[in-house]
Protein backbone atom coordinates (compact mmCIF):
# COMPACT_ATOMS: atom_id res chain seq x y z
CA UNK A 1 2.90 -9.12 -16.67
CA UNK A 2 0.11 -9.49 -14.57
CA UNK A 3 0.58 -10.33 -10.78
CA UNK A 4 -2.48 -12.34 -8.10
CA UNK A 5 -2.20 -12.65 -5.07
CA UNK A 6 -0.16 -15.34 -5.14
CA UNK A 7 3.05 -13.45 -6.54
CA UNK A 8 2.47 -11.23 -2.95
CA UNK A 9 5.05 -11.35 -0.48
CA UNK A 10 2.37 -10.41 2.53
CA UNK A 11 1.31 -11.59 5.62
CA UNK A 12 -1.59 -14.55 5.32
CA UNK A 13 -4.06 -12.02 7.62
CA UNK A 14 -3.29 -8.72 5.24
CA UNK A 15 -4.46 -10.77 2.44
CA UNK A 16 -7.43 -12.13 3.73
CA UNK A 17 -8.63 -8.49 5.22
CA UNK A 18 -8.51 -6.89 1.48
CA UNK A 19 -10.28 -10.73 0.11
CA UNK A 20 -13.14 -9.99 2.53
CA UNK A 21 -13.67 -6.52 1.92
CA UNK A 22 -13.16 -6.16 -1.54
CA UNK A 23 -12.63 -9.24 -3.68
CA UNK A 24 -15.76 -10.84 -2.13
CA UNK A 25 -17.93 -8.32 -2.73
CA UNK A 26 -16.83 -7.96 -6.76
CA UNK A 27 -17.07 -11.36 -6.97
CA UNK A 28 -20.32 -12.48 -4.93
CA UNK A 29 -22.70 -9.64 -5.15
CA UNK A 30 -25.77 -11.87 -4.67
CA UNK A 31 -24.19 -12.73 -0.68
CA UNK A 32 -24.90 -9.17 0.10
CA UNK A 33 -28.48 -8.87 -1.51
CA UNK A 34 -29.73 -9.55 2.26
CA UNK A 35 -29.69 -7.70 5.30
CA UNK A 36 -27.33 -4.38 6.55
CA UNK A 37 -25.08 -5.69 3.49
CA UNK A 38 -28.20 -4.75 1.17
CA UNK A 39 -28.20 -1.35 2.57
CA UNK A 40 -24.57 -0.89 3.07
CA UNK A 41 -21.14 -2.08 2.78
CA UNK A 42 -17.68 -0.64 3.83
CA UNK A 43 -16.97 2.41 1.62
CA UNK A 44 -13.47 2.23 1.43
CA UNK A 45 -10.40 0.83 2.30
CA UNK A 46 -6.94 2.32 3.16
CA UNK A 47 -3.37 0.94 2.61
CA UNK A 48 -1.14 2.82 4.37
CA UNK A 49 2.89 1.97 5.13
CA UNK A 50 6.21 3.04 4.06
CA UNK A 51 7.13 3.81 0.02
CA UNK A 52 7.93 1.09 -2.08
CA UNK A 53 5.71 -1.58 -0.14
CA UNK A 54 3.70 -2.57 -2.74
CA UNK A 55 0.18 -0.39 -2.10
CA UNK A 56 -0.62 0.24 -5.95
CA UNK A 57 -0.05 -3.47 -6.79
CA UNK A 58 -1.56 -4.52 -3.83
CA UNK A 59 -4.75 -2.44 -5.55
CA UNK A 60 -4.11 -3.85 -9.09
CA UNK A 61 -4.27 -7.26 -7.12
CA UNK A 62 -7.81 -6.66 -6.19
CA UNK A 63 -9.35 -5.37 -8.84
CA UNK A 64 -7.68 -8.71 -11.19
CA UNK A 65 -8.78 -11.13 -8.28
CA UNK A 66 -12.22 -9.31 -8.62
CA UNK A 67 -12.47 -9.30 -12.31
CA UNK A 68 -13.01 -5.74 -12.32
CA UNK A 69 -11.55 -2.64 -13.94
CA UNK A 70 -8.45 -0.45 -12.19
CA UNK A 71 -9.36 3.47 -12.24
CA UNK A 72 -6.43 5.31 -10.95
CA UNK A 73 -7.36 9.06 -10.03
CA UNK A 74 -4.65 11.21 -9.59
CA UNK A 75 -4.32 14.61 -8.47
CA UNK A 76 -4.54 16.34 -11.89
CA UNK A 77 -7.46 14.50 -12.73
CA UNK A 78 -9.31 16.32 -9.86
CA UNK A 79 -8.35 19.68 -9.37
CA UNK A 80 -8.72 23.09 -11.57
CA UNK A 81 -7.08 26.22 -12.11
CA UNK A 82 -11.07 27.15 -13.32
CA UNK A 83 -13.71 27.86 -9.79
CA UNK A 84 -16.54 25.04 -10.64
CA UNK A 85 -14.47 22.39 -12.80
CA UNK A 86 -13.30 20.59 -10.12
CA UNK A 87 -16.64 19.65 -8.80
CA UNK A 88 -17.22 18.61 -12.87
CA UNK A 89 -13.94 16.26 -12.93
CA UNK A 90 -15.10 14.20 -9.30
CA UNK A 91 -18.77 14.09 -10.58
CA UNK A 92 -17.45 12.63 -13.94
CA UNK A 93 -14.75 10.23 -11.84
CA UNK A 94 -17.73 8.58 -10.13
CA UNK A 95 -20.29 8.76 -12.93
CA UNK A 96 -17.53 7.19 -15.04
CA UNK A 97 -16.92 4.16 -12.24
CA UNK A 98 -20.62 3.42 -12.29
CA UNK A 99 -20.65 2.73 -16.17
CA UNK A 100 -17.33 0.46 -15.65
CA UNK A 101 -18.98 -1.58 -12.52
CA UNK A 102 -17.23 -3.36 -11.17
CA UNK A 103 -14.72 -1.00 -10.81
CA UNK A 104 -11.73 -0.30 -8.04
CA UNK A 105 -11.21 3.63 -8.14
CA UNK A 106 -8.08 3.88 -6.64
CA UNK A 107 -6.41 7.10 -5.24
CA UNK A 108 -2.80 6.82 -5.13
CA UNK A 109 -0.86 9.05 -2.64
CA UNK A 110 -4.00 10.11 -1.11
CA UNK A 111 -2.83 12.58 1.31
CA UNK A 112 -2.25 15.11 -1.53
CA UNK A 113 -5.51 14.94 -2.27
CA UNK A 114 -7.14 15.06 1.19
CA UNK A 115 -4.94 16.31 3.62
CA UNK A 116 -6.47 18.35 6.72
CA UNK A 117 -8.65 20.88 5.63
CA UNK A 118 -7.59 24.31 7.58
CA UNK A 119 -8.69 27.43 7.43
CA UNK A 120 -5.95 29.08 5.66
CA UNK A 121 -6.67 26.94 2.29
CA UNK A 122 -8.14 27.70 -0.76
CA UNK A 123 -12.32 28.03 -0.59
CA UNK A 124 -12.39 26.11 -4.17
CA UNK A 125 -10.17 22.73 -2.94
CA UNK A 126 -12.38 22.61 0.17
CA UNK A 127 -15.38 22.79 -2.02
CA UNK A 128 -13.77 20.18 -4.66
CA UNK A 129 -13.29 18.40 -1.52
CA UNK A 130 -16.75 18.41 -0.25
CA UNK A 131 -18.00 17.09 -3.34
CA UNK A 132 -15.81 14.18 -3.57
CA UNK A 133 -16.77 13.22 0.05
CA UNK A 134 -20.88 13.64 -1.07
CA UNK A 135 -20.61 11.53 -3.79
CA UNK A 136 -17.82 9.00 -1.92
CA UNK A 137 -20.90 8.69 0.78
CA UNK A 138 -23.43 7.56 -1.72
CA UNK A 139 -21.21 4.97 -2.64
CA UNK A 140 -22.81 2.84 0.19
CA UNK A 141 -26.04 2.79 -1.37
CA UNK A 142 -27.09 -0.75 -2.91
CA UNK A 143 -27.64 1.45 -6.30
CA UNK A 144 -24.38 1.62 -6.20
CA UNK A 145 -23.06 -1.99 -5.59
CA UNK A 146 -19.59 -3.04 -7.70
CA UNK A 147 -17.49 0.06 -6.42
CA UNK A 148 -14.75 0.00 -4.46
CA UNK A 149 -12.63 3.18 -3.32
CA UNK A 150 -9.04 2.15 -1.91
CA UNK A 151 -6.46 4.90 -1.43
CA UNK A 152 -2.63 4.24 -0.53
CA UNK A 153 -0.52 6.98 1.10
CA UNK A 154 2.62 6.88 3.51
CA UNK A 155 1.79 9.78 5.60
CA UNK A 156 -1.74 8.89 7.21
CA UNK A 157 -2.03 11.47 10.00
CA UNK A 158 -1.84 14.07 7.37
CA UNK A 159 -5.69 13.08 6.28
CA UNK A 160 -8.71 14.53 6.71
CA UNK A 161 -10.71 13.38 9.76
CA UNK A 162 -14.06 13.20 7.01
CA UNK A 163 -11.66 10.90 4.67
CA UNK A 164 -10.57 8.43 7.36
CA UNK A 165 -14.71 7.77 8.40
CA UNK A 166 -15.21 6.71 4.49
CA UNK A 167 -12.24 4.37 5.02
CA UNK A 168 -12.99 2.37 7.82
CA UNK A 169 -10.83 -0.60 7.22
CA UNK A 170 -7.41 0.47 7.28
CA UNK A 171 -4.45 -1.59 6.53
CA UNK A 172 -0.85 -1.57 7.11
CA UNK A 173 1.80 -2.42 4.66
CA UNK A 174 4.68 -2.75 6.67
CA UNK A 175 8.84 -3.49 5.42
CA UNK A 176 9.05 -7.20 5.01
CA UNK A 177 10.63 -9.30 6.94
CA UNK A 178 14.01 -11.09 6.87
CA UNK A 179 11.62 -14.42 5.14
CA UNK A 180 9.64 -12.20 3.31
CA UNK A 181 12.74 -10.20 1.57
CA UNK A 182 14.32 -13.93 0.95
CA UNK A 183 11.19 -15.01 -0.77
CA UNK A 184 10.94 -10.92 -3.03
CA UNK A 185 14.37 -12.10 -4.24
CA UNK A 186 13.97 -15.24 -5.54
CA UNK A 187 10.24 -14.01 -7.05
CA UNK A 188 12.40 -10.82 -8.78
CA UNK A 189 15.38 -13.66 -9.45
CA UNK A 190 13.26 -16.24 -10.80
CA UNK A 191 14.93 -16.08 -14.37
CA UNK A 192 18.13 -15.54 -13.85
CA UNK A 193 20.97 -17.45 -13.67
CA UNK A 194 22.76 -17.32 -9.77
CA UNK A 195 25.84 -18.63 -8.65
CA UNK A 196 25.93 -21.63 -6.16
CA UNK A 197 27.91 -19.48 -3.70
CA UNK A 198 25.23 -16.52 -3.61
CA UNK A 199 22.80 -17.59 -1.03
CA UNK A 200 19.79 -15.09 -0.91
CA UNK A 201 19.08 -15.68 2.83
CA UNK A 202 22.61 -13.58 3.62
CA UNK A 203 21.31 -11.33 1.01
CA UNK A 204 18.06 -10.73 2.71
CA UNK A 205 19.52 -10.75 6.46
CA UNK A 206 21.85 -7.62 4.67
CA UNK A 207 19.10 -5.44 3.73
CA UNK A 208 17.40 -4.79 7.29
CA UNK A 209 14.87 -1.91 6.38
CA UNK A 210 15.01 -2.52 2.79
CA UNK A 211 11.27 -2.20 1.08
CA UNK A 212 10.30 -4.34 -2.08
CA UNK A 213 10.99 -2.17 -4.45
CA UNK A 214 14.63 -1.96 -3.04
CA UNK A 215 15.10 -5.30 -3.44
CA UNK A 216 13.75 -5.30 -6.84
CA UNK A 217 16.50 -2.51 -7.69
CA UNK A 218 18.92 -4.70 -5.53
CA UNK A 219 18.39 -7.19 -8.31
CA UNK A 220 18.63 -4.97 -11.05
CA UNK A 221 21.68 -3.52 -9.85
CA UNK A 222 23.42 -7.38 -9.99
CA UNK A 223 22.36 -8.33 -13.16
CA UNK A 224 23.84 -4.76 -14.70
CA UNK A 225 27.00 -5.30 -12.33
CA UNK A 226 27.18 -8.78 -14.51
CA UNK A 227 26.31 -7.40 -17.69
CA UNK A 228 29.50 -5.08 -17.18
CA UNK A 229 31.54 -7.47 -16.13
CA UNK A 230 30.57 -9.93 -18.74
CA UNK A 231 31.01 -6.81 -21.70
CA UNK A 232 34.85 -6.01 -20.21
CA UNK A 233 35.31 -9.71 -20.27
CA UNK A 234 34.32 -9.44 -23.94
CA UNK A 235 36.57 -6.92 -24.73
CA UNK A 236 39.84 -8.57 -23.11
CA UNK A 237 38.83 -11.61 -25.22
CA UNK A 238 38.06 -13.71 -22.28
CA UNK A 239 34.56 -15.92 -22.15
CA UNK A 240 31.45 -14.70 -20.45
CA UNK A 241 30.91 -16.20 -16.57
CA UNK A 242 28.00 -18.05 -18.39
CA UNK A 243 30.66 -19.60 -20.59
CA UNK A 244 33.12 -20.61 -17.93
CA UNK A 245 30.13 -22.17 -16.25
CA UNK A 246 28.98 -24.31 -19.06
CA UNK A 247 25.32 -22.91 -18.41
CA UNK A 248 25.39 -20.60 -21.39
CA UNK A 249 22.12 -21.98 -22.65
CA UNK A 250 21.07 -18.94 -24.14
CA UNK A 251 23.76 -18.96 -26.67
CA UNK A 252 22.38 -21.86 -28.87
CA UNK A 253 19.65 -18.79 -28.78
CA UNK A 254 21.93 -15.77 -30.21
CA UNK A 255 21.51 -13.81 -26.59
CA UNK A 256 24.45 -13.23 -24.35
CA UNK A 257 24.24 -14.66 -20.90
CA UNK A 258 25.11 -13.97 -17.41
CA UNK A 259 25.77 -15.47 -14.17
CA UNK A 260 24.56 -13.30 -10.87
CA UNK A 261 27.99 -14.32 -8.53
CA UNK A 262 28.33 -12.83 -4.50
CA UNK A 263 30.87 -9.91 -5.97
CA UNK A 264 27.75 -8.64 -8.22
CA UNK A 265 25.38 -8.11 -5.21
CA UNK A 266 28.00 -7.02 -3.01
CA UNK A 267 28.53 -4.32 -5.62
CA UNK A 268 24.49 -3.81 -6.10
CA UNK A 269 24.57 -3.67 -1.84
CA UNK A 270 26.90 -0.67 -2.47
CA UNK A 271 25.25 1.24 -4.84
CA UNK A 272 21.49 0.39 -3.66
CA UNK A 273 20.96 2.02 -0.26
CA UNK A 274 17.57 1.49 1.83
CA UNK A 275 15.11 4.04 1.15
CA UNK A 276 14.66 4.73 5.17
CA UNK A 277 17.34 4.49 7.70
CA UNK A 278 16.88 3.84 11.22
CA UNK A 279 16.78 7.71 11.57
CA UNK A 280 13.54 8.36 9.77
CA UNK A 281 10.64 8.84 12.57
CA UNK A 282 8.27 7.87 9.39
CA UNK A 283 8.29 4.17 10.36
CA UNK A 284 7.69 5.18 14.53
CA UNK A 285 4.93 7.31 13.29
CA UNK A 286 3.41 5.03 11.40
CA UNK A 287 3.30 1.96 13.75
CA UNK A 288 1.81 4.62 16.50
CA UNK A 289 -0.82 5.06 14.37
CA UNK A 290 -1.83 1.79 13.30
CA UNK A 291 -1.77 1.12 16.94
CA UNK A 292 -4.76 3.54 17.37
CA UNK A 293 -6.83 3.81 14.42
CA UNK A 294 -5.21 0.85 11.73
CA UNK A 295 -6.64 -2.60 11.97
CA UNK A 296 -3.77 -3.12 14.68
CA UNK A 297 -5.36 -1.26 17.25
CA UNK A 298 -7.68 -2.63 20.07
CA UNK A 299 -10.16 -1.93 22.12
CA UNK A 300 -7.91 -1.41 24.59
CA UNK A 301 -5.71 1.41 22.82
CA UNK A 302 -9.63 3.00 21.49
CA UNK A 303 -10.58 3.37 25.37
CA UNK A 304 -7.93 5.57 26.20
CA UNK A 305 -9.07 8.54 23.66
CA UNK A 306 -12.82 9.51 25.99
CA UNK A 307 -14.00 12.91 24.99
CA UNK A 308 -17.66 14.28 24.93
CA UNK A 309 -20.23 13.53 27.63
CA UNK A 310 -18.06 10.52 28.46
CA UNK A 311 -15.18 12.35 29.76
CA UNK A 312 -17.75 14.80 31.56
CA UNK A 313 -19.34 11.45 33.04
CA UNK A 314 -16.40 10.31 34.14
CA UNK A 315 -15.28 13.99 35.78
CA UNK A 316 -18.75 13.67 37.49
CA UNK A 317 -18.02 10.15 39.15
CA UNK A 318 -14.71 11.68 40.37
CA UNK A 319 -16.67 14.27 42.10
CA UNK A 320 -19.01 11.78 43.38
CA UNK A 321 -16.44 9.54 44.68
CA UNK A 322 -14.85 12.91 46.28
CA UNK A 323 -17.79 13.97 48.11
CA UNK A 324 -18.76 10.69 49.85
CA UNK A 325 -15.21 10.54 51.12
CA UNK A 326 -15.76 13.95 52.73
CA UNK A 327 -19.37 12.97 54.27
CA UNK A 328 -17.48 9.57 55.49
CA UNK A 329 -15.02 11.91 57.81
């Protein structure tokens, strides 16, 4: 089944940030034949949030609104046991995505890939490393026009400082909210059968914290929780729910039917847990750090981090002010 954007539960402004950066750019390359788009573009883009927010079909979504191919590197595709053949798989990976043009390589759990590179690590992953920023870099280069590199993780202050400058757009996929988990249900929902007295809003103001994908397995959990019901039914020789209800359409088909009722999701409610609790600092962390470096931050937040010959200006001016209150006594 293929998804758009459409099908996306997201907030109007997350959708328009990935449009702009990516999807325009797959889809009309002769607007940047002018100008600093000419000689470069953004070099990445990074989707970073909780698990189960949707990154990976978020990145699906752009590459089908783009009309471009999906190239998803993972970790085994990169790395070696062999000194040298590392360098050989990222040099392939990128000579591979210029052949497919337009092409979205996309680097799922990205952290694992690139996380801070210390002194204590392996020479060979630094160097396999090293290459994959070199060749990431020339990305920018109008030679090199129908790429795009996005990368999804849930831990974003575990990456490398060289990995976040290739990503300068960086995007947060937060939990939905109470509307947007109302609206995941009925889209995961859409063909089945629910009772009357199930409403989904008291379903969605249940599941506080609850990503998409645990609504998705909320929904899964129901429809089993009525497929057992309706099988025990079977066996006492009583009729299905769908039966009782007269909306057993799918018998004139030769399929058994169900009907979703309140006691199935209270049952799926039970057995389907959020993924994070208000315990986890994961979703602090994260918020903290869209707040300085995501596309949440502002100007504001940026000016507090000086360092360099700006904080050394600014030590100067205090010793300035200083001394002219000593010549004034």
């Amino acid at each position: 089944m293929t998804v758009s954007f459409k099908d996306l539960v997201l907030p109007p402004a997350t959708k328009l940030a990935l449009q702009d950066v990516t999807t325009l750019p797959l889809l009309r390359p002769e607007l940047f034949d002018q100008g600093i788009l000419r000689r470069a573009n953004f070099s990445g883009v990074l989707l970073f949030g909780p698990p189960g927010t949707g990154k990976t079909m978020l990145a699906k979504c752009v590459a089908q609104a783009g009309s471009a191919r999906f190239m998803n590197v993972a970790l085994s595709d990169v790395f070696d046991k062999y000194v040298g053949e590392g360098e050989k798989n990222v040099k392939a990976v990128f000579t591979l995505a210029r052949k497919l043009a337009p092409c979205v390589v996309f680097l799922d759990e990205v952290d694992a890939l690139f996380g801070r590179r210390r002194g204590d690590g392996f020479a060979s992953r630094r160097e396999v490393i090293n290459e994959f920023m070199g060749e990431w870099e020339g990305l920018q280069s109008h030679e090199n026009r129908g790429i795009v590199v996005m990368a999804a993780t849930n831990r974003p202050f575990d990456l490398d400082e060289a990995v976040l400058r290739r990503m300068p757009r960086r995007i947060l996929v937060d939990l939905p909210t109470e509307a947007a988990r109302e609206k995941i249900l009925a889209t995961h929902l859409r063909d089945e059968v629910v009772d009357a007295s199930v409403s989904l809003a008291d379903v969605a103001k249940d599941t506080p914290l609850y990503s998409g994908s645990d609504l998705r397995n909320v929904g899964i959990a129901a429809a089993l929780a009525a497929v057992k019901e309706n099988i025990v039914r079977e066996g006492m020789g009583l009729p299905s729910l769908g039966e009782q209800a007269d909306i057993d359409a799918d018998l004139e088909l030769g399929r058994p039917s169900r009907v979703l009722t309140k006691e199935h999701f209270g049952i799926a409610l039970r057995e389907i847990p959020a993924s994070i609790t208000d315990e986890t600092d994961v979703l602090v962390e994260l918020r903290k750090w869209d707040k300085q470096f995501g596309s949440g931050s502002t100007p504001k937040d940026k000016a507090k981090r000086v360092w360099g010959f700006a904080q050394a200006d600014d030590g100067l001016a205090v010793q300035r002010q200083a001394k002219r209150g000593d010549e004034r006594r």
